[in-house]
C-alpha atoms as a PDB file:
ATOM      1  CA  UNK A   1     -10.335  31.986  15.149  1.00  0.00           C
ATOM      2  CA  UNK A   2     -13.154  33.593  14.135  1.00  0.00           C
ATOM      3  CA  UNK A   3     -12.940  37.636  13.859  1.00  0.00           C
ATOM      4  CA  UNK A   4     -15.694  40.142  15.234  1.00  0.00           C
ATOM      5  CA  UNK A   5     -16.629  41.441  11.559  1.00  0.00           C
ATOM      6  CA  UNK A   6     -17.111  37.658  10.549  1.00  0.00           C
ATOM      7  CA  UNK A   7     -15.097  37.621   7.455  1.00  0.00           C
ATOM      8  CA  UNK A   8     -13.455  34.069   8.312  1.00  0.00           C
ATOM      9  CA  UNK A   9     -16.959  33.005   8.569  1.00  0.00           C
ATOM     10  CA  UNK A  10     -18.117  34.317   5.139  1.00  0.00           C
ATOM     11  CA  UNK A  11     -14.380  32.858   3.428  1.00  0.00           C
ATOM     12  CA  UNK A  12     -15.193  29.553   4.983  1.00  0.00           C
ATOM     13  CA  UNK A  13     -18.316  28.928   3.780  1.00  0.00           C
ATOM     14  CA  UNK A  14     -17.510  30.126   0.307  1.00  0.00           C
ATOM     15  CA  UNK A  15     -14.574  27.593   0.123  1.00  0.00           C
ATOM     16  CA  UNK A  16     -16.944  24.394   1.697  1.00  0.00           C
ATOM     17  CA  UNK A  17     -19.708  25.397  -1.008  1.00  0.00           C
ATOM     18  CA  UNK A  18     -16.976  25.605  -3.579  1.00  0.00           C
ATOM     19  CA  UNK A  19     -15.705  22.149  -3.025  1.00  0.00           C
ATOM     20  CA  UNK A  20     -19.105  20.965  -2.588  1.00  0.00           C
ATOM     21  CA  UNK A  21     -19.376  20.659  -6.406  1.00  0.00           C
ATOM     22  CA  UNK A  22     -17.964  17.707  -7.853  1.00  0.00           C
ATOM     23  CA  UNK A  23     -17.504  17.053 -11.757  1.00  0.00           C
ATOM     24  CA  UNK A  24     -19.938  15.126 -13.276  1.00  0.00           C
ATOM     25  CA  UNK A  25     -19.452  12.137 -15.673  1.00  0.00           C
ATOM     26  CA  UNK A  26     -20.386  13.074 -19.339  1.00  0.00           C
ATOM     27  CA  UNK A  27     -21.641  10.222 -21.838  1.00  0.00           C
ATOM     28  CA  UNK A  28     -20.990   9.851 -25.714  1.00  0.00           C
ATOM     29  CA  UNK A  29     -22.519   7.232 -27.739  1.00  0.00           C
ATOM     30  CA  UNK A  30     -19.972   5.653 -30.250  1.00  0.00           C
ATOM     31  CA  UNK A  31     -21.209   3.157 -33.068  1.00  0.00           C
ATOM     32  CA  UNK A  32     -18.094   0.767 -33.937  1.00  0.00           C
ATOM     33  CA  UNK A  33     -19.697  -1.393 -36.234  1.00  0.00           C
ATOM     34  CA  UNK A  34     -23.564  -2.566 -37.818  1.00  0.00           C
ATOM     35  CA  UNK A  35     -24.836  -3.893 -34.726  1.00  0.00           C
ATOM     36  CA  UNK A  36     -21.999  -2.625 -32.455  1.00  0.00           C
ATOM     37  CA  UNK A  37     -22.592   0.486 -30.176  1.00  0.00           C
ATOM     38  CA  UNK A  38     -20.626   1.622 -27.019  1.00  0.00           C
ATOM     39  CA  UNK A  39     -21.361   4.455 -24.585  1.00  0.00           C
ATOM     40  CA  UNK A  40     -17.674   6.220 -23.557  1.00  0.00           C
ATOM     41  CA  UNK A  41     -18.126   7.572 -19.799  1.00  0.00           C
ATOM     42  CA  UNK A  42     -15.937  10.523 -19.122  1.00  0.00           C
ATOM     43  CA  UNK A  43     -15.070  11.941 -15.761  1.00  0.00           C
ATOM     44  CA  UNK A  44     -12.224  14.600 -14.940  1.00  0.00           C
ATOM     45  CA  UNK A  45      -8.710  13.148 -14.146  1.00  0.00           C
ATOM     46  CA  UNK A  46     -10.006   9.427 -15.036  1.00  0.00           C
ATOM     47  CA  UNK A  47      -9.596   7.232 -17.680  1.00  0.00           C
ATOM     48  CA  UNK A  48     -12.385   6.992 -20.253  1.00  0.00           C
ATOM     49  CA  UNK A  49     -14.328   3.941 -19.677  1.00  0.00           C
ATOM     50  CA  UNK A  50     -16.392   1.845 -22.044  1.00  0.00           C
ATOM     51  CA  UNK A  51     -19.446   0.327 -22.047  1.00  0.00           C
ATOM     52  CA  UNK A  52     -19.735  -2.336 -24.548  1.00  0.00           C
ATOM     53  CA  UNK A  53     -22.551  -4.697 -25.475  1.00  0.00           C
ATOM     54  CA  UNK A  54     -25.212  -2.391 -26.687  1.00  0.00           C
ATOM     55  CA  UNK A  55     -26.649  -3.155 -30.579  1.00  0.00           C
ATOM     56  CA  UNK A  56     -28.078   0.597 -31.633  1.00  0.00           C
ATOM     57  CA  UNK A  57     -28.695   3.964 -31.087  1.00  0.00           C
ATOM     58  CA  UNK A  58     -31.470   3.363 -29.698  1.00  0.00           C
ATOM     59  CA  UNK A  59     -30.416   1.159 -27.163  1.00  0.00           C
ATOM     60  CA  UNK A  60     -27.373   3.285 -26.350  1.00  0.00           C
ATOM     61  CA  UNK A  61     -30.503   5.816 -25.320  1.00  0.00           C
ATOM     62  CA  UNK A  62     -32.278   4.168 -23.496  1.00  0.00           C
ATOM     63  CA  UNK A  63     -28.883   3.167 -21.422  1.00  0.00           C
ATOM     64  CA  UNK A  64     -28.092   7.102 -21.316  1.00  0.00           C
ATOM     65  CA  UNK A  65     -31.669   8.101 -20.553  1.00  0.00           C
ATOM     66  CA  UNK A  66     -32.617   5.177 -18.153  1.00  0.00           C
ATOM     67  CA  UNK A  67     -32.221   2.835 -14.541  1.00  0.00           C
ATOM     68  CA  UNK A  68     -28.944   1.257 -16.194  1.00  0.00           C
ATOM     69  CA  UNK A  69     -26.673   4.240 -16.384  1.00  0.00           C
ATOM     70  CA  UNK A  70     -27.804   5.161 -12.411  1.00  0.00           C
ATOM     71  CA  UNK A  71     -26.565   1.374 -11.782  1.00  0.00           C
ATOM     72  CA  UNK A  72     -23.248   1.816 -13.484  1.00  0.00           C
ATOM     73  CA  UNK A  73     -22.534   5.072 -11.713  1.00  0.00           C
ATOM     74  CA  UNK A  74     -23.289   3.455  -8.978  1.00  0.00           C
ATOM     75  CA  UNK A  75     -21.161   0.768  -8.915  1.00  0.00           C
ATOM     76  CA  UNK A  76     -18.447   2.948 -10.132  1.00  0.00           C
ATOM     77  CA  UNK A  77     -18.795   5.195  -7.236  1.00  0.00           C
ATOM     78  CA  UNK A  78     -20.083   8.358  -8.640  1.00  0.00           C
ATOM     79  CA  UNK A  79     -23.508   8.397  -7.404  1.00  0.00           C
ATOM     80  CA  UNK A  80     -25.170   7.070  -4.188  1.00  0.00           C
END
């Protein structure tokens, strides 16, 4: 029930716009061997997961900086 001074009102929408914000997924490049790099995906309350397959820096990078990593949060949920 709302009251005449509107303070439900105001603690209501302070609470949506608080859950609102989601965590984000951070990304960390990891070099394992010569021509063996992996990007580690973290996201609050999950399980780090791994990308594997990538041969440098610089292709770790362009995974980070590019269409790929939109595709993989994608399929993993995390982005629409």
């Amino acid at each position: 029930m709302w009251r005449a001074d509107g303070l439900e009102k105001v603690r209501f929408r302070a609470h949506v716009g608080n859950m609102s914000k989601s965590p984000r997924v951070t990304f960390s490049s990891k070099r394992i061997a010569d021509n063996d790099w992996q990007i580690e995906a973290h996201y609050p309350g999950a399980e780090i997961r791994h990308i594997k397959g990538l041969v440098s820096k610089a292709d770790a990078d362009e995974w980070m900086g590019g269409e790929r990593k939109i595709a993989w949060l994608r399929s993993q949920g995390y982005a629409k």
